[in-house]
N, C-alpha and C. Protein backbone atom coordinates (compact mmCIF):
# COMPACT_ATOMS: atom_id res chain seq x y z
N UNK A 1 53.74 -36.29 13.56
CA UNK A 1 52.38 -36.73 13.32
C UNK A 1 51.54 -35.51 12.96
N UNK A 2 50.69 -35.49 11.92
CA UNK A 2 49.78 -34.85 11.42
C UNK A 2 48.17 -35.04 11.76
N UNK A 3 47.74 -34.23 11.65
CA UNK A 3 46.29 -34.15 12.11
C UNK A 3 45.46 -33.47 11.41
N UNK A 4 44.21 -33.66 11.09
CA UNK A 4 43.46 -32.79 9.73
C UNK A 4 41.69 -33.35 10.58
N UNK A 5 41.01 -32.45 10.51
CA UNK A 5 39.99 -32.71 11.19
C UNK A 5 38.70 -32.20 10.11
N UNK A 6 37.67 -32.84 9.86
CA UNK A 6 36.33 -32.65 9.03
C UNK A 6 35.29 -32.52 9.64
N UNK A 7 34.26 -32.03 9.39
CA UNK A 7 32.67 -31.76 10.07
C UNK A 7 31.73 -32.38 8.77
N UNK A 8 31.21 -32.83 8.99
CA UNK A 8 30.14 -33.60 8.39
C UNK A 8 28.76 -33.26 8.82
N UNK A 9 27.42 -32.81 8.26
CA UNK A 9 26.28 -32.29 8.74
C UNK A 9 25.71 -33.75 8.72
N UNK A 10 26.00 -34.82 8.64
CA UNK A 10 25.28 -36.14 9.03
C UNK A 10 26.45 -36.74 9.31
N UNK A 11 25.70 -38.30 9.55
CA UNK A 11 26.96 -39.26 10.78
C UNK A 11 27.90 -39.95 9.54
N UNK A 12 28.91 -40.34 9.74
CA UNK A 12 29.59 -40.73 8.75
C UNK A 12 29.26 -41.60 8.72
N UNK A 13 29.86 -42.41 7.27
CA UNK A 13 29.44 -44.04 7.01
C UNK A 13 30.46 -44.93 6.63
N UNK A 14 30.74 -45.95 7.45
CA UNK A 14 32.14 -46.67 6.77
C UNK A 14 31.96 -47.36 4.92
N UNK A 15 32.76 -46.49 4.57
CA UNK A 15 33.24 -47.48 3.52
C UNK A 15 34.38 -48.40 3.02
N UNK A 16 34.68 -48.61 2.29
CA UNK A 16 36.22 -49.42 1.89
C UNK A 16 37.28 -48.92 1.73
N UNK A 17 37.15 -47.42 2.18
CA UNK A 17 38.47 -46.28 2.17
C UNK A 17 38.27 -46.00 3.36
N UNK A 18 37.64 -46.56 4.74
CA UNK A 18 37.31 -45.47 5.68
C UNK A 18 36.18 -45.34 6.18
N UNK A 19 35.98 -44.07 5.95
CA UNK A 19 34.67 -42.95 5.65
C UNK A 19 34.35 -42.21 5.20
N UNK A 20 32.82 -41.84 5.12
CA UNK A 20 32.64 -40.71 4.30
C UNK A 20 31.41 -40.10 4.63
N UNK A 21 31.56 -39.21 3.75
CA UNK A 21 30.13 -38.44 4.63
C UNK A 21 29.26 -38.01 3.75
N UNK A 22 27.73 -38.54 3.94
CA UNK A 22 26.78 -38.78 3.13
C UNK A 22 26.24 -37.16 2.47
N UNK A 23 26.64 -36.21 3.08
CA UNK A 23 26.05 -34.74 3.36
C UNK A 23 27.32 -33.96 2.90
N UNK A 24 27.42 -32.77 3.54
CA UNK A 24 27.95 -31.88 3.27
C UNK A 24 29.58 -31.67 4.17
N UNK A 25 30.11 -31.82 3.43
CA UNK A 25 31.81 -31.71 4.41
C UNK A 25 32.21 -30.33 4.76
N UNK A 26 32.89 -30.41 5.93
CA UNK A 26 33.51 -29.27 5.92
C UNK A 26 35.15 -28.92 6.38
N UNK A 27 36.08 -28.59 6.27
CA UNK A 27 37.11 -28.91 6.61
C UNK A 27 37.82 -27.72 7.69
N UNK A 28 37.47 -28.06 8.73
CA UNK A 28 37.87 -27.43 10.18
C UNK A 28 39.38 -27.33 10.62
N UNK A 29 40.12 -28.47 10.02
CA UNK A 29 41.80 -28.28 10.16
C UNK A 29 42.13 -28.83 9.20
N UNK A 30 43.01 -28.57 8.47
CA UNK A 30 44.03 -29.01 7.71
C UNK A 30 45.40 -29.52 8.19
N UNK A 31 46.38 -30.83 7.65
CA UNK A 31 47.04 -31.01 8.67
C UNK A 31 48.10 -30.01 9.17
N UNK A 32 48.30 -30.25 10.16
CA UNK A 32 48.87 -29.22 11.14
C UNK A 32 49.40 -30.27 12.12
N UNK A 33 50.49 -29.88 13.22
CA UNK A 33 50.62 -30.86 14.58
C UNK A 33 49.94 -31.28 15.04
N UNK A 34 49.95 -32.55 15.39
CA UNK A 34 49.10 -33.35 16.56
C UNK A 34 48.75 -32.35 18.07
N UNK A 35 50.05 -31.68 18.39
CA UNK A 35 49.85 -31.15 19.46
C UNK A 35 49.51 -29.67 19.66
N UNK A 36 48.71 -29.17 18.11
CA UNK A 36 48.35 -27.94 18.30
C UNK A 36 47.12 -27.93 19.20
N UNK A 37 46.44 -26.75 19.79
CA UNK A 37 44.75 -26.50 19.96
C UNK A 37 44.12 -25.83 18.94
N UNK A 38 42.87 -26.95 18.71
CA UNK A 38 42.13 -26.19 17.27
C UNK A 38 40.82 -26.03 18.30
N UNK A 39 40.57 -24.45 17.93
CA UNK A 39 39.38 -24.45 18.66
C UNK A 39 38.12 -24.56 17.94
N UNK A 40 36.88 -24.95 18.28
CA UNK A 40 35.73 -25.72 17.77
C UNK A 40 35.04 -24.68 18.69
N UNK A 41 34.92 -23.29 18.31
CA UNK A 41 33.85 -22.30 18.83
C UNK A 41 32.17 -22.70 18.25
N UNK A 42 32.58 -22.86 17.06
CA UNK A 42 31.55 -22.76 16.04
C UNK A 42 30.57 -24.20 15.93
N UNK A 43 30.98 -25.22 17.01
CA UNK A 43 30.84 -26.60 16.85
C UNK A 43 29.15 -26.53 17.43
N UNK A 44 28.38 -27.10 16.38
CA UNK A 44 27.02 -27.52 16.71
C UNK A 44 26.93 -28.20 17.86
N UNK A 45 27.73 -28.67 18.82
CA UNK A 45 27.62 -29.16 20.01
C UNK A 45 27.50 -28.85 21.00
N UNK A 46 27.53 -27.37 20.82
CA UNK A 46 27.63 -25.98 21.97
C UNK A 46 26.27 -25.55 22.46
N UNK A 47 25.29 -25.91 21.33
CA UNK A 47 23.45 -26.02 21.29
C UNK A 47 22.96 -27.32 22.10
N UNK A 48 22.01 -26.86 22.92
CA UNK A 48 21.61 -27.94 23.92
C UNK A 48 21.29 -29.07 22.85
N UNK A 49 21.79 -30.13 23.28
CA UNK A 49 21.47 -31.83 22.63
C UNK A 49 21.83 -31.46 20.88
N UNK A 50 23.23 -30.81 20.80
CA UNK A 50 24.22 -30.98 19.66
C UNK A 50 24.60 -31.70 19.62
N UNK A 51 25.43 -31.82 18.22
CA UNK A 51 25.66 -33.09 18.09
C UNK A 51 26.69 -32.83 16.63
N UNK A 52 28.25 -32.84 17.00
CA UNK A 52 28.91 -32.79 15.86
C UNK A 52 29.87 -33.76 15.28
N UNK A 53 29.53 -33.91 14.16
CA UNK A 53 30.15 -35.16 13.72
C UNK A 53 31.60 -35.14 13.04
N UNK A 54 32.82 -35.21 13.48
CA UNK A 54 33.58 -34.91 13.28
C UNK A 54 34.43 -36.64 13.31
N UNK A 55 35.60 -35.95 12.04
CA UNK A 55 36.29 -37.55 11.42
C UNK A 55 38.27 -36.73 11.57
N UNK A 56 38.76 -37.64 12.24
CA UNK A 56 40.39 -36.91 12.78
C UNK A 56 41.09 -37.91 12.06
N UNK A 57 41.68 -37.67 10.94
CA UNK A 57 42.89 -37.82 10.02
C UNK A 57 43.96 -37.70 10.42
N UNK A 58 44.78 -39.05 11.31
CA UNK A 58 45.98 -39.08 11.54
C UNK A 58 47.34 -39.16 10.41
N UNK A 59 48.14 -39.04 10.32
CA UNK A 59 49.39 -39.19 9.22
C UNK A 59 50.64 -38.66 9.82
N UNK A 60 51.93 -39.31 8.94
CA UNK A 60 52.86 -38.77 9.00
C UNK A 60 53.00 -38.24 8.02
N UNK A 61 53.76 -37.01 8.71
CA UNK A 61 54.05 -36.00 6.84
C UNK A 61 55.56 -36.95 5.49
N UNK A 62 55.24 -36.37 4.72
CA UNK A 62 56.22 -37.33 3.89
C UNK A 62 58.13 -36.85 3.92
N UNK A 63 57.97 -35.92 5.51
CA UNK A 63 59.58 -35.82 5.47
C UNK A 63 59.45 -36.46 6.76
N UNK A 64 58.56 -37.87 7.14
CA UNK A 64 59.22 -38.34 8.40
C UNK A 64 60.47 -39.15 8.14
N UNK A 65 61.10 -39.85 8.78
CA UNK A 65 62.15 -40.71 8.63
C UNK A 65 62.02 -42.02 8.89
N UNK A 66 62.73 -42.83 7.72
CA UNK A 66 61.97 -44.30 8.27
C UNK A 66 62.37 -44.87 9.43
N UNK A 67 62.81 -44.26 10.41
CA UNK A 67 63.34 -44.88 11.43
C UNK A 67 62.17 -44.67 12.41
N UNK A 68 61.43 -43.77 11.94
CA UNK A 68 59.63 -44.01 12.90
C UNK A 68 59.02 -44.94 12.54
N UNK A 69 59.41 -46.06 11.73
CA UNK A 69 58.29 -46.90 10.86
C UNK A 69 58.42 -48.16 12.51
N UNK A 70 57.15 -48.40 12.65
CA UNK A 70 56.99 -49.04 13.72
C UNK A 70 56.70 -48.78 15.15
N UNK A 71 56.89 -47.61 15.61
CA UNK A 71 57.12 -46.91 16.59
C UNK A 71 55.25 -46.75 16.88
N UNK A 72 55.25 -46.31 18.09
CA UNK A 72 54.21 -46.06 18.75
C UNK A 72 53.90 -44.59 19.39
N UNK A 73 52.63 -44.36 19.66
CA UNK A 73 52.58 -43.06 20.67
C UNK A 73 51.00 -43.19 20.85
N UNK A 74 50.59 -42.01 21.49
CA UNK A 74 48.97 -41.71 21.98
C UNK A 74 48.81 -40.48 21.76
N UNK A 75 47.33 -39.84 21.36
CA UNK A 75 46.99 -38.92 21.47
C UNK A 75 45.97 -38.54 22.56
N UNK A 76 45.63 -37.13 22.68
CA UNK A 76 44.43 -37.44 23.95
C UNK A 76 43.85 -36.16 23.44
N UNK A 77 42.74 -36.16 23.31
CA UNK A 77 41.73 -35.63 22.45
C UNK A 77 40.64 -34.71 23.86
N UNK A 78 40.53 -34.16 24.28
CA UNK A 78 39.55 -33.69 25.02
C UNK A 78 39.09 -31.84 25.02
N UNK A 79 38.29 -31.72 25.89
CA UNK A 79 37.78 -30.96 25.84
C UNK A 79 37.91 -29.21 26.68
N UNK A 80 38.23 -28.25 26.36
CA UNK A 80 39.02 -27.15 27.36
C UNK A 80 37.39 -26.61 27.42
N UNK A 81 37.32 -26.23 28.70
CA UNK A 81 36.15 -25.94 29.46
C UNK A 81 36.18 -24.24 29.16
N UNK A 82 34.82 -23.33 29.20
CA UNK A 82 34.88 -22.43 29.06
C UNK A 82 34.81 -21.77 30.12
N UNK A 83 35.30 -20.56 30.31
CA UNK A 83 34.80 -19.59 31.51
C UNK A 83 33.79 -17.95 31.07
């Protein structure tokens, strides 16, 4: 499983592909593992009452095997605390 992550300077908007983002994109990961850590130093959310709008692009890469077709899993998305 692949993962690709975007920043958007406004809230996204569903369209008929998805989403998209009315403003300015920015592209924070490219895909890479599901189970890497991408760190979000730079994330407008770090400013009191931030607020970052971010869109996570799941996929399989095109050397999976069709024997994943159907299969299931979870991701868990959270947050590593600073010291």
């Amino acid at each position: 499983m692949q993962l690709a992550i975007d920043r958007c300077d406004e809230t996204w908007v569903p369209d008929t592909e998805g989403y998209r983002c009315p403003g300015a994109t920015t592209a924070i990961s490219l895909d890479r593992p599901v189970q890497a850590t991408i760190s979000l130093n730079d994330s407008p959310a770090h400013q009191f009452a931030g607020v970052d709008h971010l869109r996570f692009t799941f996929r399989l890469p095109t050397t999976a095997p069709s024997s994943v077709e159907g299969t299931s899993g979870s991701v868990l998305i959270g947050a590593k605390g600073t010291t």
